[in-house]
Structure formats: structure tokens, C-alpha cells
PDB file of N, CA and C in Angstrom:
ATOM      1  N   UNK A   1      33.754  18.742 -38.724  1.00  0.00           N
ATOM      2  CA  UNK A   1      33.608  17.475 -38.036  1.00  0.00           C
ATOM      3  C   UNK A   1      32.146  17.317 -37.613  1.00  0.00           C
ATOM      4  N   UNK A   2      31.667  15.847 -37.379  1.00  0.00           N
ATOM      5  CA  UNK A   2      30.070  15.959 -37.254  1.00  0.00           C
ATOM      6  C   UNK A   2      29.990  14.800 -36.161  1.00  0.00           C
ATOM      7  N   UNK A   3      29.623  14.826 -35.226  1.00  0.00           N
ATOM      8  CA  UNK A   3      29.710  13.509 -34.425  1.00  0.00           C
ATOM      9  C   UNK A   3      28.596  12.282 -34.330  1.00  0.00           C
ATOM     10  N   UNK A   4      29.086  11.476 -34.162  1.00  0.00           N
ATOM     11  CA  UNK A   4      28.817  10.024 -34.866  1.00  0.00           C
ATOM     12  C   UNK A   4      28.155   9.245 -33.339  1.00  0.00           C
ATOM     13  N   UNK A   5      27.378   8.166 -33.419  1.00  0.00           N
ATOM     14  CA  UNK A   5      27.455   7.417 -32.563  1.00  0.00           C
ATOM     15  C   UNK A   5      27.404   5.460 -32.804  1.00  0.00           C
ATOM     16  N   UNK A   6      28.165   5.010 -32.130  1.00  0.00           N
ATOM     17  CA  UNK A   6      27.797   3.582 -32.722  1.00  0.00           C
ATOM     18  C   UNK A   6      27.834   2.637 -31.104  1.00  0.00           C
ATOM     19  N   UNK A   7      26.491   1.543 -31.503  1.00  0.00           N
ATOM     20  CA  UNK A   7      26.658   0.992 -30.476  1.00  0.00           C
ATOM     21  C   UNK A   7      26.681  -0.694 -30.217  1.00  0.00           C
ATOM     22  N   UNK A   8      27.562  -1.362 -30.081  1.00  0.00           N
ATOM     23  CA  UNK A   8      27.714  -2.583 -30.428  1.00  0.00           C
ATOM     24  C   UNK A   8      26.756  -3.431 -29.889  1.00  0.00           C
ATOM     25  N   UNK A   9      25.645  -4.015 -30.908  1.00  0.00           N
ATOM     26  CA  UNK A   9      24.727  -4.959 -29.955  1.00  0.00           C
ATOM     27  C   UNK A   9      24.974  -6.575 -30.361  1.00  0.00           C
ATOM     28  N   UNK A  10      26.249  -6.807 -30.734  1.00  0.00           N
ATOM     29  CA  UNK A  10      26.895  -8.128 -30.721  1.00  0.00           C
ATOM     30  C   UNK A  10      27.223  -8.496 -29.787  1.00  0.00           C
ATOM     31  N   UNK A  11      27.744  -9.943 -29.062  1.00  0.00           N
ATOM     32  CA  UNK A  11      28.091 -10.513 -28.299  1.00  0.00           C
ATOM     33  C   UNK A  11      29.703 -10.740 -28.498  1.00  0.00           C
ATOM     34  N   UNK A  12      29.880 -10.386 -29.963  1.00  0.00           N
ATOM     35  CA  UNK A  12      31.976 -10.220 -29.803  1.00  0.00           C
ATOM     36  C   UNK A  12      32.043  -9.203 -29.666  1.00  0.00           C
ATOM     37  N   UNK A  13      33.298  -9.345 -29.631  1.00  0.00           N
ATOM     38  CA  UNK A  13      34.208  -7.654 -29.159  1.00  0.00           C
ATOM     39  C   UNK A  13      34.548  -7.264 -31.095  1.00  0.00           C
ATOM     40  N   UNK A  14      34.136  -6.220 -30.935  1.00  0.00           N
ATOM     41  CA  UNK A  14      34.593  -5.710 -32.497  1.00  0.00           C
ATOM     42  C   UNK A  14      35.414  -4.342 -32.294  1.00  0.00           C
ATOM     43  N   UNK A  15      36.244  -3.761 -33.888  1.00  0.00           N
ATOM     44  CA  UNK A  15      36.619  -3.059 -34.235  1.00  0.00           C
ATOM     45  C   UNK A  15      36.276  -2.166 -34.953  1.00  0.00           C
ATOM     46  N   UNK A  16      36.111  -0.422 -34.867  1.00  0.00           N
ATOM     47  CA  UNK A  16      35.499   0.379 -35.698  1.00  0.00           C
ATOM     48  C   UNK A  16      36.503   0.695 -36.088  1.00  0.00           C
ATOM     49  N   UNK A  17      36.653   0.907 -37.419  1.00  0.00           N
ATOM     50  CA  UNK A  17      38.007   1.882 -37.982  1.00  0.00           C
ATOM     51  C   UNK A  17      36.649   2.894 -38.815  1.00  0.00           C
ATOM     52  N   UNK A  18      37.202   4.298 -38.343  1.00  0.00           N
ATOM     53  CA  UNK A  18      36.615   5.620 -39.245  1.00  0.00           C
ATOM     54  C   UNK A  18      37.718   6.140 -40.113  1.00  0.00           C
ATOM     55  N   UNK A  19      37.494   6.135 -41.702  1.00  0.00           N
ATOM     56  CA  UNK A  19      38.181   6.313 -42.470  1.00  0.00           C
ATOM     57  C   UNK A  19      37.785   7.837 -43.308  1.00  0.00           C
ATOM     58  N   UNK A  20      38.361   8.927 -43.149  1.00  0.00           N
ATOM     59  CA  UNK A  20      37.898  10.142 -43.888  1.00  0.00           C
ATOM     60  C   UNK A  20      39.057  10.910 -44.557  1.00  0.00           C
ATOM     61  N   UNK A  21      38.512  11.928 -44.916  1.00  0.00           N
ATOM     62  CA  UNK A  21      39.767  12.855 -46.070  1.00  0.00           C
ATOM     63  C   UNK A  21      40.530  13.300 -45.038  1.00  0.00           C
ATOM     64  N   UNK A  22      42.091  13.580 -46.068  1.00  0.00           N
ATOM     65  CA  UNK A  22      42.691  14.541 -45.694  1.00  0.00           C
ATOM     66  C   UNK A  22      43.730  14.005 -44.439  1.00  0.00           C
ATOM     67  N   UNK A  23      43.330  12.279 -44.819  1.00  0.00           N
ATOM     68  CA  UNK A  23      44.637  11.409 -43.738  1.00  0.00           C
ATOM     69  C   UNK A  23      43.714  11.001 -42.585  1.00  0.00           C
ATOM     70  N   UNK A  24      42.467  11.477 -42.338  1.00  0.00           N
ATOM     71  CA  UNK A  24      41.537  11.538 -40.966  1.00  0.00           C
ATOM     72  C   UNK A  24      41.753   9.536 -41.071  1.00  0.00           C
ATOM     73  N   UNK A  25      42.047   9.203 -39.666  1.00  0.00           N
ATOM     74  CA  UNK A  25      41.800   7.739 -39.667  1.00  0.00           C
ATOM     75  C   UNK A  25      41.386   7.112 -37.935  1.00  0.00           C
ATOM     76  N   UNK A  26      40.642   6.976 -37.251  1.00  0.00           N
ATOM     77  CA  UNK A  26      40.372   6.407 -36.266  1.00  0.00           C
ATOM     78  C   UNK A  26      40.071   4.894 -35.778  1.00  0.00           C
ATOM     79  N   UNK A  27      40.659   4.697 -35.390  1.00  0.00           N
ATOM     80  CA  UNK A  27      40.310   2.790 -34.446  1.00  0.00           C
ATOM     81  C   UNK A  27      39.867   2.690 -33.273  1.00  0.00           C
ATOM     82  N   UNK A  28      39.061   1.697 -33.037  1.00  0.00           N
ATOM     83  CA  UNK A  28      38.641   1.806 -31.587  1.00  0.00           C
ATOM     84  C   UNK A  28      37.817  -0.022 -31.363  1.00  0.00           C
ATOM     85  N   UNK A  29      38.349  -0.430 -30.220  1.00  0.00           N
ATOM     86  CA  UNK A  29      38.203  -1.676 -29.845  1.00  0.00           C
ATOM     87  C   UNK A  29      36.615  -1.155 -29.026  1.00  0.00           C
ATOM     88  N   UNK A  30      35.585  -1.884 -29.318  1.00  0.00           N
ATOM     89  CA  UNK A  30      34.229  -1.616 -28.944  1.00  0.00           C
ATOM     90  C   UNK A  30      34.104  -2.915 -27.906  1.00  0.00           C
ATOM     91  N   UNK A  31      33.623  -2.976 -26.841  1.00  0.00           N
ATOM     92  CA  UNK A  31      33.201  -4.353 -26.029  1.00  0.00           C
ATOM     93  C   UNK A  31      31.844  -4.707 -26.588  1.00  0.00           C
ATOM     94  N   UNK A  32      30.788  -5.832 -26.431  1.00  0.00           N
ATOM     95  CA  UNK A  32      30.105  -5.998 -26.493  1.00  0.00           C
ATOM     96  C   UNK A  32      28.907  -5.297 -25.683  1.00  0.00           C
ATOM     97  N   UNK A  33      27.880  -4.715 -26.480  1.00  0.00           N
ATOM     98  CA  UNK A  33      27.185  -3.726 -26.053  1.00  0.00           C
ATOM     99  C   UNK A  33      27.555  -2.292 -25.251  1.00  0.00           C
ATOM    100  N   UNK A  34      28.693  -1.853 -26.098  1.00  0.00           N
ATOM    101  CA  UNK A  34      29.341  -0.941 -25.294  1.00  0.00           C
ATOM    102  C   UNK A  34      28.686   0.175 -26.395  1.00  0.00           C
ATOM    103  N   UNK A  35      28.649   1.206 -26.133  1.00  0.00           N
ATOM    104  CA  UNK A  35      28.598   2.865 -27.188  1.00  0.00           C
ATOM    105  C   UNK A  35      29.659   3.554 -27.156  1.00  0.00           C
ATOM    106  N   UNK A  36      29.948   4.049 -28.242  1.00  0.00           N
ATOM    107  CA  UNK A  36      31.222   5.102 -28.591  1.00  0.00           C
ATOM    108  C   UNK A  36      30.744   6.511 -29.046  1.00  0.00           C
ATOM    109  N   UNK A  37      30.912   7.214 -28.662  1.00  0.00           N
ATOM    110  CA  UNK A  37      30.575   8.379 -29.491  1.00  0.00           C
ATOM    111  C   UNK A  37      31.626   9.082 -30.407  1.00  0.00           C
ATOM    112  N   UNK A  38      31.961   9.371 -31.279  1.00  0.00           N
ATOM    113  CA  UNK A  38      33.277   9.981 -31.643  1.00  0.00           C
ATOM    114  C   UNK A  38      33.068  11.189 -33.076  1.00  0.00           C
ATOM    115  N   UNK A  39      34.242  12.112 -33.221  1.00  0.00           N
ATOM    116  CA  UNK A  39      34.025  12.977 -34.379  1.00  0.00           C
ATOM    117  C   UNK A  39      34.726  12.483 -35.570  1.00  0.00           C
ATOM    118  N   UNK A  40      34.134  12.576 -36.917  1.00  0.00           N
ATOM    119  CA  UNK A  40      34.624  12.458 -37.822  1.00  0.00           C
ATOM    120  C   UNK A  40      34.158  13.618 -38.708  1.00  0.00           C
ATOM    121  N   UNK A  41      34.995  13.654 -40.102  1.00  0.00           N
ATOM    122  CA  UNK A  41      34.911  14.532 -41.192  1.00  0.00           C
ATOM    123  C   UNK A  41      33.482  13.912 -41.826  1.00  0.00           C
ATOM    124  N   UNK A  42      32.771  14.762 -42.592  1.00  0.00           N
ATOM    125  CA  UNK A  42      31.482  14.349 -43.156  1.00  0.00           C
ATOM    126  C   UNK A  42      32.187  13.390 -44.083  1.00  0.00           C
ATOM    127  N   UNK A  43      31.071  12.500 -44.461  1.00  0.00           N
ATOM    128  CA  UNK A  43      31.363  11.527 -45.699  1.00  0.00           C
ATOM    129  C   UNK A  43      32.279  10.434 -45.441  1.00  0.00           C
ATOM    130  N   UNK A  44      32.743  10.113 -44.257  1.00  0.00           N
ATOM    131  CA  UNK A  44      33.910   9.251 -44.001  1.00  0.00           C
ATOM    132  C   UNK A  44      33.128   7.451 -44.056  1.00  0.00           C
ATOM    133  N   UNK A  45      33.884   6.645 -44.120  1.00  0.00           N
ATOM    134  CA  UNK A  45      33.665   6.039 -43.968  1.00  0.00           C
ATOM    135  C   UNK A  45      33.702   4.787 -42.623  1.00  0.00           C
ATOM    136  N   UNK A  46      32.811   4.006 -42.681  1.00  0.00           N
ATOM    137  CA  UNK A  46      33.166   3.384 -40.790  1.00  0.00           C
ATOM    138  C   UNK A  46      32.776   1.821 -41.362  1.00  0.00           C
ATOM    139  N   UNK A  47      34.482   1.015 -40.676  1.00  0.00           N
ATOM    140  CA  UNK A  47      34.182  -0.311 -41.166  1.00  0.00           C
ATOM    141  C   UNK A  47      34.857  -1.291 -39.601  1.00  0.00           C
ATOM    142  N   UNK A  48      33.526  -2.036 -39.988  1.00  0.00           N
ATOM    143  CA  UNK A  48      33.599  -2.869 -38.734  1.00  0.00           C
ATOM    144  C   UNK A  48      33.661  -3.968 -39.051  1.00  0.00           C
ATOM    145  N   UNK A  49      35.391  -4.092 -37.830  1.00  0.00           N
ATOM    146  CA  UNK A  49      35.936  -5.644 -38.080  1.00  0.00           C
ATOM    147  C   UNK A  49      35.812  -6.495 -36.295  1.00  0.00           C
ATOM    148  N   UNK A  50      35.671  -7.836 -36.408  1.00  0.00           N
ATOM    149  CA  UNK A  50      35.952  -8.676 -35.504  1.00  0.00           C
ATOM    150  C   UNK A  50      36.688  -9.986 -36.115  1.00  0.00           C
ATOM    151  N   UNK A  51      37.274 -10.394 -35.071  1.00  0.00           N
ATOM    152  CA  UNK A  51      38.336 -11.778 -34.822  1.00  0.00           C
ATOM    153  C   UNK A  51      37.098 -12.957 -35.268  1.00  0.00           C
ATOM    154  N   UNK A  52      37.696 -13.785 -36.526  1.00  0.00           N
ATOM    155  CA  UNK A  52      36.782 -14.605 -36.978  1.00  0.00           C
ATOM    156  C   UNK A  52      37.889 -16.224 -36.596  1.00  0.00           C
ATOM    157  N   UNK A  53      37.506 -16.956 -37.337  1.00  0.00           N
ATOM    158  CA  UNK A  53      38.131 -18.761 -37.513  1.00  0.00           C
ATOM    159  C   UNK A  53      39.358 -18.332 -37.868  1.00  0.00           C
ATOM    160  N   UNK A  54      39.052 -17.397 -39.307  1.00  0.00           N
ATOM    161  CA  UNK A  54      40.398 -17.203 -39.966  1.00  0.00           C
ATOM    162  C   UNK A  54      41.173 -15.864 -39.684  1.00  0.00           C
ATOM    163  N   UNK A  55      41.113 -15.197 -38.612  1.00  0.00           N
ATOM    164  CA  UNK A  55      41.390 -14.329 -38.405  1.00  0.00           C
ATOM    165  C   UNK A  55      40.417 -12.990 -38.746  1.00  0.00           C
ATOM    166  N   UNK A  56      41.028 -11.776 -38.598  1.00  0.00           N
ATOM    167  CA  UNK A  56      40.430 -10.165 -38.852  1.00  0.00           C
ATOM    168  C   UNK A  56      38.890 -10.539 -40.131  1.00  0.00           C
ATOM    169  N   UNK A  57      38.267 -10.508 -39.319  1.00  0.00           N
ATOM    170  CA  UNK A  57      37.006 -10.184 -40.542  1.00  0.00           C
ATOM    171  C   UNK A  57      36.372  -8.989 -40.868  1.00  0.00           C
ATOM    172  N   UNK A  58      35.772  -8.585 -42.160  1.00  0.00           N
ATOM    173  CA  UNK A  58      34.940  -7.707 -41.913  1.00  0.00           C
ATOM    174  C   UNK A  58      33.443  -8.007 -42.331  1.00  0.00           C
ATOM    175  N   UNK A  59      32.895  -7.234 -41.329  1.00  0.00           N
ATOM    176  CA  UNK A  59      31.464  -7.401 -40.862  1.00  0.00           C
ATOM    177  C   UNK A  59      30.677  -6.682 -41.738  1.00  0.00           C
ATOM    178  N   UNK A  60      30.868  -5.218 -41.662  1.00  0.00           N
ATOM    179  CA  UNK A  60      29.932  -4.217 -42.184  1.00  0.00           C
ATOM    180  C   UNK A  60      30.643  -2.969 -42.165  1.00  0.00           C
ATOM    181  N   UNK A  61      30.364  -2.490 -43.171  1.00  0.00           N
ATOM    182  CA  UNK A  61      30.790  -0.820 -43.655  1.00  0.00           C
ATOM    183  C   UNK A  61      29.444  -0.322 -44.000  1.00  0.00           C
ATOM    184  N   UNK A  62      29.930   1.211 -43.547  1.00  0.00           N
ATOM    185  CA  UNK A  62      29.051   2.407 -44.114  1.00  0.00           C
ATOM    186  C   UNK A  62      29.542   4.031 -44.000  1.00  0.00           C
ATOM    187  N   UNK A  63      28.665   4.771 -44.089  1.00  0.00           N
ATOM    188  CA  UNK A  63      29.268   6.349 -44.046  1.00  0.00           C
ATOM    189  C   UNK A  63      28.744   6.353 -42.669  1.00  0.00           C
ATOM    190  N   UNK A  64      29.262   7.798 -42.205  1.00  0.00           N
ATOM    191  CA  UNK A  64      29.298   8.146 -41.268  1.00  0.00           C
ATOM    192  C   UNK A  64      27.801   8.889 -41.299  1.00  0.00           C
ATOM    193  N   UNK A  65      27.129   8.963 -42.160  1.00  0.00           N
ATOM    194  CA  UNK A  65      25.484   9.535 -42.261  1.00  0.00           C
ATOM    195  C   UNK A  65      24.794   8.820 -41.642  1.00  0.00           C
ATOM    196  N   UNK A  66      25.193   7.459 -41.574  1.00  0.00           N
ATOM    197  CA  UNK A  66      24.129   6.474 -40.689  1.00  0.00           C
ATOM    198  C   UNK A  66      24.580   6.683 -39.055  1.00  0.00           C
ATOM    199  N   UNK A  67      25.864   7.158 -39.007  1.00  0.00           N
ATOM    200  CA  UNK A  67      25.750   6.925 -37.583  1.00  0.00           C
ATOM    201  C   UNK A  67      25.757   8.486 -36.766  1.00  0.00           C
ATOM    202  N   UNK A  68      25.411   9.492 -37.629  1.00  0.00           N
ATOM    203  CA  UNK A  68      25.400  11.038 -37.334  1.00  0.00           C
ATOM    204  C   UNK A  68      24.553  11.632 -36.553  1.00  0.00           C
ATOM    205  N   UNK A  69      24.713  11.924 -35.257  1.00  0.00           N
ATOM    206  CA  UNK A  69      24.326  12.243 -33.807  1.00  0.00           C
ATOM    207  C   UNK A  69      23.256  14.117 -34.352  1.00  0.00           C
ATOM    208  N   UNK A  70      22.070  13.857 -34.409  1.00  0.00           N
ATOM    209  CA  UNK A  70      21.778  15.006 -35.095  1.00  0.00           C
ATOM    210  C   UNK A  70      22.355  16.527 -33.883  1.00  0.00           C
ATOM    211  N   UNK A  71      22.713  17.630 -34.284  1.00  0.00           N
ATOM    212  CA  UNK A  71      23.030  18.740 -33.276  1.00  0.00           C
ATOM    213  C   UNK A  71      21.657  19.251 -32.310  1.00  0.00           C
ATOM    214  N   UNK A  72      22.471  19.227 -31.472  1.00  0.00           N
ATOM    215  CA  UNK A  72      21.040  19.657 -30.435  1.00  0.00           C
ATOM    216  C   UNK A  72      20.015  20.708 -31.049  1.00  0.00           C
ATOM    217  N   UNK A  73      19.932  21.848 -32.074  1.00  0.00           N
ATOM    218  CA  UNK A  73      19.267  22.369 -32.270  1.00  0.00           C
ATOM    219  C   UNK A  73      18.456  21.781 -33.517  1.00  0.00           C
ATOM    220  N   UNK A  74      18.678  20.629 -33.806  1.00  0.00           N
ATOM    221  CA  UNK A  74      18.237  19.857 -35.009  1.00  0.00           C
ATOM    222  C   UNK A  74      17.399  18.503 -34.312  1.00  0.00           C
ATOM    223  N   UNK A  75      16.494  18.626 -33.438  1.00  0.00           N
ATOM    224  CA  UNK A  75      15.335  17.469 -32.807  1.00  0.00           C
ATOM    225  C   UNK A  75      14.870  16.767 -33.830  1.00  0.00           C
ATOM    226  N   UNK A  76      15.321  15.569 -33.733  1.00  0.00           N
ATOM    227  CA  UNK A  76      14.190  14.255 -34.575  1.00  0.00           C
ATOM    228  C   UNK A  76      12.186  14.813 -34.636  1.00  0.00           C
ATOM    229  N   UNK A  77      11.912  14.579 -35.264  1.00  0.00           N
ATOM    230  CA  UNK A  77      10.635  15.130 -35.685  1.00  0.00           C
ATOM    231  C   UNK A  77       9.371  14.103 -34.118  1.00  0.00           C
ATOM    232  N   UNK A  78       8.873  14.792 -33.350  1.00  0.00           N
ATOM    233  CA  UNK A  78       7.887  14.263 -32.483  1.00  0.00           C
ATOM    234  C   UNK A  78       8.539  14.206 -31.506  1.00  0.00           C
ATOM    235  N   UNK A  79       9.903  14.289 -31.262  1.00  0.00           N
ATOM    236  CA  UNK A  79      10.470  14.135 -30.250  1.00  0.00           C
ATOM    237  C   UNK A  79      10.916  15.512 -29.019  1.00  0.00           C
ATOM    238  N   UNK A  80      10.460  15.438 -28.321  1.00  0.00           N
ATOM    239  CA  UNK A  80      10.266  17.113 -27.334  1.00  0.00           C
ATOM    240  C   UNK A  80      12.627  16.631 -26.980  1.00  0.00           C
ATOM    241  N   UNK A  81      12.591  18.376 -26.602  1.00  0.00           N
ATOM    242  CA  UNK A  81      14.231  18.701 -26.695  1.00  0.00           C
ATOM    243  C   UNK A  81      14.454  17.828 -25.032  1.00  0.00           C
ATOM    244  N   UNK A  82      15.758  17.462 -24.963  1.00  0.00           N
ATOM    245  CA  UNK A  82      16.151  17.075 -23.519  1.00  0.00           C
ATOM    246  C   UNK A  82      17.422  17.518 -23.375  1.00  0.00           C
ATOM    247  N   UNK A  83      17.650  17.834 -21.979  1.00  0.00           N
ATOM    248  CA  UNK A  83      19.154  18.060 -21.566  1.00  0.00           C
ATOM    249  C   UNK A  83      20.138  17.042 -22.298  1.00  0.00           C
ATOM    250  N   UNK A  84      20.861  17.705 -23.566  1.00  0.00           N
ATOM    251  CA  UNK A  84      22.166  16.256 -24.365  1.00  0.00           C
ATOM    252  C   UNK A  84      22.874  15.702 -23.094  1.00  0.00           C
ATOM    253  N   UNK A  85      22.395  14.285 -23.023  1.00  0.00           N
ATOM    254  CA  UNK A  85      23.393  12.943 -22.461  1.00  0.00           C
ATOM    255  C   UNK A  85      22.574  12.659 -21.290  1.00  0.00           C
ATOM    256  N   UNK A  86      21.587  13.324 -21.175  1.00  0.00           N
ATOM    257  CA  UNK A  86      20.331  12.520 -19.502  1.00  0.00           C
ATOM    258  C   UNK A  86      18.976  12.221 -20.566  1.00  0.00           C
ATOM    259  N   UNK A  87      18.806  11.152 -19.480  1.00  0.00           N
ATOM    260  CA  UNK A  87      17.579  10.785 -19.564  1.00  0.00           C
ATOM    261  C   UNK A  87      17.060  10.835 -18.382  1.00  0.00           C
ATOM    262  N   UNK A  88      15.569  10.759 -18.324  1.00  0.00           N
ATOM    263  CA  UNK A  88      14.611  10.554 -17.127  1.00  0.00           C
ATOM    264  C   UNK A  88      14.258   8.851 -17.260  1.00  0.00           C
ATOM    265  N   UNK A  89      14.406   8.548 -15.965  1.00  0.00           N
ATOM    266  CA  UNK A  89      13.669   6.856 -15.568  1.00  0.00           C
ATOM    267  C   UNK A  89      13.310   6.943 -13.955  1.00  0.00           C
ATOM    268  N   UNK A  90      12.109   5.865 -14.667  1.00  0.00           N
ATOM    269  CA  UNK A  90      11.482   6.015 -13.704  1.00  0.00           C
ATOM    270  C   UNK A  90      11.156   4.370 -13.489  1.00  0.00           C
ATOM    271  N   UNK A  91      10.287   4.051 -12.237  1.00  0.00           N
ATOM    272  CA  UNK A  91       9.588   2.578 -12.299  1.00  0.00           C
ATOM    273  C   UNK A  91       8.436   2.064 -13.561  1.00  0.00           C
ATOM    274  N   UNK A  92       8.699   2.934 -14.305  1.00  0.00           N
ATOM    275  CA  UNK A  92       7.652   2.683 -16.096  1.00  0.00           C
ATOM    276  C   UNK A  92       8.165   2.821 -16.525  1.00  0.00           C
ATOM    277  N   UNK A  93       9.193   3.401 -16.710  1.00  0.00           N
ATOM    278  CA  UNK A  93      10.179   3.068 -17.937  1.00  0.00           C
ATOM    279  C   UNK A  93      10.558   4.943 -18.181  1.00  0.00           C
ATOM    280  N   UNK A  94      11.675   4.790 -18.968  1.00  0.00           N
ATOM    281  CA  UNK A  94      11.811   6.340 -19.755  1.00  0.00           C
ATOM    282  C   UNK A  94      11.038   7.253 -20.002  1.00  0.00           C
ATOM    283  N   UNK A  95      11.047   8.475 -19.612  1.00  0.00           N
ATOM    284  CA  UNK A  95      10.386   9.853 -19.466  1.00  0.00           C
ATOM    285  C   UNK A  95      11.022  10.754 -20.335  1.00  0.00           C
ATOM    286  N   UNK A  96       9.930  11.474 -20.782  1.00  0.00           N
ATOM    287  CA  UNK A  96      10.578  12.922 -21.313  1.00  0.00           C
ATOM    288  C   UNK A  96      10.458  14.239 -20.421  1.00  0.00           C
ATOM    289  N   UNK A  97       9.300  13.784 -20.470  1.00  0.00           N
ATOM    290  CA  UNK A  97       8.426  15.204 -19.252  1.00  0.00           C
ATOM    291  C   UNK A  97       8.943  14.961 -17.774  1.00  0.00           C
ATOM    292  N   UNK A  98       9.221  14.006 -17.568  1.00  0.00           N
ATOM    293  CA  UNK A  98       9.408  13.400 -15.766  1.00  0.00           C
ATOM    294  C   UNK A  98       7.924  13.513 -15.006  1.00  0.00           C
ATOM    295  N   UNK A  99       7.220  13.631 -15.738  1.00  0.00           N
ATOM    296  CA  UNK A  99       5.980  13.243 -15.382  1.00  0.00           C
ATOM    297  C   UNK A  99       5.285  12.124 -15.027  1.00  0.00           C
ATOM    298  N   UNK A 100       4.436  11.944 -13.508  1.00  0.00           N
ATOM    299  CA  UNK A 100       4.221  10.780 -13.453  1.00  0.00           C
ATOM    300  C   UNK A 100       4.742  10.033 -11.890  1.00  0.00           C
ATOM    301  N   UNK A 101       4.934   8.589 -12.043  1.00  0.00           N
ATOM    302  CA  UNK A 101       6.022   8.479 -10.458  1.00  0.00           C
ATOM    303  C   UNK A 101       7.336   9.091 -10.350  1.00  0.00           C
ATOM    304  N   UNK A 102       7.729   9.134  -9.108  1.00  0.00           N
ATOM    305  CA  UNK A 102       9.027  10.284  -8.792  1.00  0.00           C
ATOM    306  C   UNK A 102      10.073   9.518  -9.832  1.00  0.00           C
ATOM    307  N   UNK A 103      11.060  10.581 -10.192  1.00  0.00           N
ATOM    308  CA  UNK A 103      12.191  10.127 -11.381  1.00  0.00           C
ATOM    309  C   UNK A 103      13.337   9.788 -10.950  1.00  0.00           C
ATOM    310  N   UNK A 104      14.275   9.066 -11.120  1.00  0.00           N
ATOM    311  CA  UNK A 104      16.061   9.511 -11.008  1.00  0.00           C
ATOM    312  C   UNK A 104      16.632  10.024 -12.152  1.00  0.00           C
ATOM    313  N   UNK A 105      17.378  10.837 -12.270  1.00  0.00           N
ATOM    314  CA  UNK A 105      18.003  10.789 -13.693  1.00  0.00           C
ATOM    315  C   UNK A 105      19.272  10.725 -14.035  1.00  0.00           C
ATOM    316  N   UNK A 106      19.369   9.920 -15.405  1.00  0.00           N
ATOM    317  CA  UNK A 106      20.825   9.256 -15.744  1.00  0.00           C
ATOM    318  C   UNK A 106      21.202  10.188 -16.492  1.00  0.00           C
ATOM    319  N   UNK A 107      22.913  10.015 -16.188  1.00  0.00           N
ATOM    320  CA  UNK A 107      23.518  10.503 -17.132  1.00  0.00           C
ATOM    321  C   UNK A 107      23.516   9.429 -18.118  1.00  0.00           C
ATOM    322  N   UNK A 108      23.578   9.768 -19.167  1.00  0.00           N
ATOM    323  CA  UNK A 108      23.657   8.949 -20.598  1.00  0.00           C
ATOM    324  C   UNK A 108      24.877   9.182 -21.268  1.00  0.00           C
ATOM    325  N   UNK A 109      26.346   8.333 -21.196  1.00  0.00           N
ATOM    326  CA  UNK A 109      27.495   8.747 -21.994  1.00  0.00           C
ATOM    327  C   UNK A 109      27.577   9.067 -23.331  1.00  0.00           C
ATOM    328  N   UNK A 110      27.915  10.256 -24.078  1.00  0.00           N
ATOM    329  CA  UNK A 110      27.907  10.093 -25.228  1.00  0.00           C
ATOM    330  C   UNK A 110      29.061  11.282 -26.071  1.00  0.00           C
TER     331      UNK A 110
END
């Protein structure tokens, strides 16, 4: 299993269905600008539907490679490691270092 993230930056409410081997099948009602995090089998597929004129539409499909949460020991390239699911903020905006004016820090759901 490899975990996924998707985050709705539409203004409808949509539907993810994750489709993978071996019977794997997931649904999930997303709100508008909401995030999901969830596990799927590699290679699956993820198709997103919302309520159209004529009913159930679909929007957009893809694999689950586009939406694959890299593992904490696998850092995006330039990017320094952080505690998985916080961030640092501050009155300038997002921190890595917390360097700078005093910080709060969020948990980040994921």
C-alpha cells in the first residue's frame, strides 16, 4: 500500500472513487477544499466524480502516482526534512527552520 493525497480546490462537493487490484475499491465524498489522505495498492486508479445538470459526472481520472505522498525518508529534492503533518507559521508566512519572528505550530491533517 502507498499513501496518496488529494485535495479538492473546486467549489463543488466531489467524489473520489480509488480503484486497484485484487477487489481494492474506495469512495469518499470530498467537501470543497477539503484534503483526504488515504492508502491504496500501487498502480490503482482514482476517478473523480461530481453532481452535474444531468446527473453523476466525471471530471478527471488518474493513477495513484500523481497523488503519492513521498515516505518520510524519501524528501522532495531542496526541501530540508520536517516533523510529518506540522508546519511552522508565523506573521510571514510558512517556516521550515522557525527562524525569524516567534512561531505557532500547526498540526497539518494528513
Amino acid at each position: 500500500m502507498e499513501s496518496c493525497h488529494y485535495h479538492n480546490e473546486r467549489p463543488q462537493l466531489i467524489i473520489l472513487r480509488c480503484i486497484g487490484g485484487c477487489g481494492f475499491f474506495l469512495e469518499k465524498v470530498i467537501f470543497p477544499w477539503e484534503s483526504w489522505c488515504f492508502d491504496s495498492p500501487p498502480d490503482s486508479r482514482v476517478e473523480i466524480w461530481t453532481y452535474g445538470v444531468s446527473g453523476v459526472e466525471l471530471l478527471d481520472a488518474m493513477t495513484t502516482e500523481l497523488l503519492r505522498v513521498p515516505p518520510p525518508n524519501d524528501p522532495e529534492p531542496g526541501l530540508e526534512p520536517q516533523r510529518p503533518g506540522h508546519a511552522r507559521f508565523s506573521g510571514r508566512g510558512l517556516q521550515a527552520d522557525g527562524a525569524g519572528s516567534p512561531s505557532t505550530e500547526i498540526a497539518v491533517p494528513c
